[in-house]
C-alpha atoms as a PDB file:
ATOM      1  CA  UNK A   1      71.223 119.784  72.847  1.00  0.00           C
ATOM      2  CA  UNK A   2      69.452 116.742  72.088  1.00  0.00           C
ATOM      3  CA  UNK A   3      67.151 114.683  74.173  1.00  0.00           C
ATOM      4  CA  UNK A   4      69.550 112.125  75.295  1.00  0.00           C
ATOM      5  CA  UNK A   5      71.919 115.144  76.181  1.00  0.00           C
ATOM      6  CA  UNK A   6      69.176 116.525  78.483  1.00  0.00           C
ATOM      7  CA  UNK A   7      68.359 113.411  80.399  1.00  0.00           C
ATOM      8  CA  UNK A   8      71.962 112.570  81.175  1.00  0.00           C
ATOM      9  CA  UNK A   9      72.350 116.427  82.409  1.00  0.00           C
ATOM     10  CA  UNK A  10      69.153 115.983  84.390  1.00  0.00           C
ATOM     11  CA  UNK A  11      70.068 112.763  85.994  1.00  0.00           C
ATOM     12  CA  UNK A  12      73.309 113.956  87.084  1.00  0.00           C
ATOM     13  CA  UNK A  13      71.440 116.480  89.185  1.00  0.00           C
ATOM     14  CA  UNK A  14      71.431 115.495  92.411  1.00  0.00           C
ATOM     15  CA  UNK A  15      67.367 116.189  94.039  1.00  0.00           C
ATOM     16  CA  UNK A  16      67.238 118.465  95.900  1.00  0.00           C
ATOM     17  CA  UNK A  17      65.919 119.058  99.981  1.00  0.00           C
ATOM     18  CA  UNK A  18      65.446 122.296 101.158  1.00  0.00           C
ATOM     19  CA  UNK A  19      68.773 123.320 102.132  1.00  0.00           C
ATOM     20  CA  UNK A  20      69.898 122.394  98.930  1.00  0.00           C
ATOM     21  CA  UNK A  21      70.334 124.772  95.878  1.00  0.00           C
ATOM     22  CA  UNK A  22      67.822 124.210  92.584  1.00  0.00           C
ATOM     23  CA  UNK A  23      68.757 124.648  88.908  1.00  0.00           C
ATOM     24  CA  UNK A  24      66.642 126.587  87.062  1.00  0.00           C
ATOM     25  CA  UNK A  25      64.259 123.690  85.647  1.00  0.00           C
ATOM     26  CA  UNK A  26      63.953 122.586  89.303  1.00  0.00           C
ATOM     27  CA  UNK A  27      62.832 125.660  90.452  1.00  0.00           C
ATOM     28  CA  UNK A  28      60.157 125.866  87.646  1.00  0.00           C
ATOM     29  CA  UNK A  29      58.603 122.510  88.244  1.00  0.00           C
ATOM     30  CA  UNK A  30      58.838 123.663  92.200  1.00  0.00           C
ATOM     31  CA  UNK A  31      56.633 126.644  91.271  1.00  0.00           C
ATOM     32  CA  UNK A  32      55.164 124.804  88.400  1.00  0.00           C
ATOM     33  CA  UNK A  33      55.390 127.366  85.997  1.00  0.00           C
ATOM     34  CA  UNK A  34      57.556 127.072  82.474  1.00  0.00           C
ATOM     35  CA  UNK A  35      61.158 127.020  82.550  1.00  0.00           C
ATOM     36  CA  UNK A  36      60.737 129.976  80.145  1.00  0.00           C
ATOM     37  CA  UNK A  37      59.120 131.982  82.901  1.00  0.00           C
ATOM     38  CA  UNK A  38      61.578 130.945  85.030  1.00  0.00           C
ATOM     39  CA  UNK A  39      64.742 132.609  83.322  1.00  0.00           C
ATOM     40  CA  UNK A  40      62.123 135.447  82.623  1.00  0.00           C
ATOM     41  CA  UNK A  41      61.873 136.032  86.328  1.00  0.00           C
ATOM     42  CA  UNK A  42      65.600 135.872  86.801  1.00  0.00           C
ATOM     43  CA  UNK A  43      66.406 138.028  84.072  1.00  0.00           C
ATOM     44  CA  UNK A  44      64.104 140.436  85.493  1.00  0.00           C
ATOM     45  CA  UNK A  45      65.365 140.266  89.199  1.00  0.00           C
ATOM     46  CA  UNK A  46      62.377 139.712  90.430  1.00  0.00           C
ATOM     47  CA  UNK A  47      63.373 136.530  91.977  1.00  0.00           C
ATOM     48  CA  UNK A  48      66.828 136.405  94.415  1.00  0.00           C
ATOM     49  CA  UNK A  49      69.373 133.639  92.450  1.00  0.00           C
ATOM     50  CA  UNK A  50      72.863 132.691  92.571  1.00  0.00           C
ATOM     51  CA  UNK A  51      75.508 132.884  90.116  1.00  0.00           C
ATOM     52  CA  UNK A  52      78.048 129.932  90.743  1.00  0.00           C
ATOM     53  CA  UNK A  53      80.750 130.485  87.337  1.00  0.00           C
ATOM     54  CA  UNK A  54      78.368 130.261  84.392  1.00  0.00           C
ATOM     55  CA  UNK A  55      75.418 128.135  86.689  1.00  0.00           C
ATOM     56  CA  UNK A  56      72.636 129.773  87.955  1.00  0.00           C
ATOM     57  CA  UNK A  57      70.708 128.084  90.980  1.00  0.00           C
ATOM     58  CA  UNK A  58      67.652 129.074  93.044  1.00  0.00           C
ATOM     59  CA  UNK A  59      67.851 128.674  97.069  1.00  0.00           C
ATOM     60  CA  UNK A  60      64.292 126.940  97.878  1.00  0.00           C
ATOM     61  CA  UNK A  61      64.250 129.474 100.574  1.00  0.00           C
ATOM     62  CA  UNK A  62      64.270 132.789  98.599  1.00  0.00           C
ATOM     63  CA  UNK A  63      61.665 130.666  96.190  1.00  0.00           C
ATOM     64  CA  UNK A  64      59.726 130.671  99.363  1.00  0.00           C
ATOM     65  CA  UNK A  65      59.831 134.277 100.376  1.00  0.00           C
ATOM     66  CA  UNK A  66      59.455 135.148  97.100  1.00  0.00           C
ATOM     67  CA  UNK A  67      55.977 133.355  97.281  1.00  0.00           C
ATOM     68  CA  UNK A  68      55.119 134.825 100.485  1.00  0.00           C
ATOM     69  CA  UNK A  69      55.929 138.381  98.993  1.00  0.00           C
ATOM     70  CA  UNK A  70      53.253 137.718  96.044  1.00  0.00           C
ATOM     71  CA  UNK A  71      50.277 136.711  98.635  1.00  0.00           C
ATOM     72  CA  UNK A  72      46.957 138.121  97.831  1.00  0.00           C
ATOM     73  CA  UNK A  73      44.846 137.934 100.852  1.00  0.00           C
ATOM     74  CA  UNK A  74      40.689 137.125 100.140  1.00  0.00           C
ATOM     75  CA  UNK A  75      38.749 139.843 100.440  1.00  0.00           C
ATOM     76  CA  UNK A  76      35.801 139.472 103.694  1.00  0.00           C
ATOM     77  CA  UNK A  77      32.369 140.676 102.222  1.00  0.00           C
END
């Protein structure tokens, strides 16, 4: 897919709010890690995602539990 290809597919995803569903890039730059890591995670299943035909997305909620799940608290000395 060329660059031009991937602009025009990017632009004719809608942004998102927080009800909304997120594509897999939008979920990385939401957790701003690699898109790589992203499909790593999914592959995985250590991150909740939806299958819609061939699409996945990412609910910004599950992102967000997700996060919560991987909280390290500090340690009090």
């Amino acid at each position: 897919m060329t660059n031009l290809e991937q602009a025009r597919r990017r632009s004719a995803t809608p942004k998102s709010s927080s009800g909304d569903l997120l594509t897999v890039e939008q979920a990385a730059d939401y957790l701003n890690i690699t898109d790589h890591f992203a499909r790593r995670l999914i592959r995985e299943r250590r991150i909740p995602f939806l299958k819609v035909g061939r699409l996945v997305r990412l609910r910004r909620s599950d992102i967000d539990d997700y996060l919560v799940g991987r909280f390290v608290p500090a340690v009090r000395r």
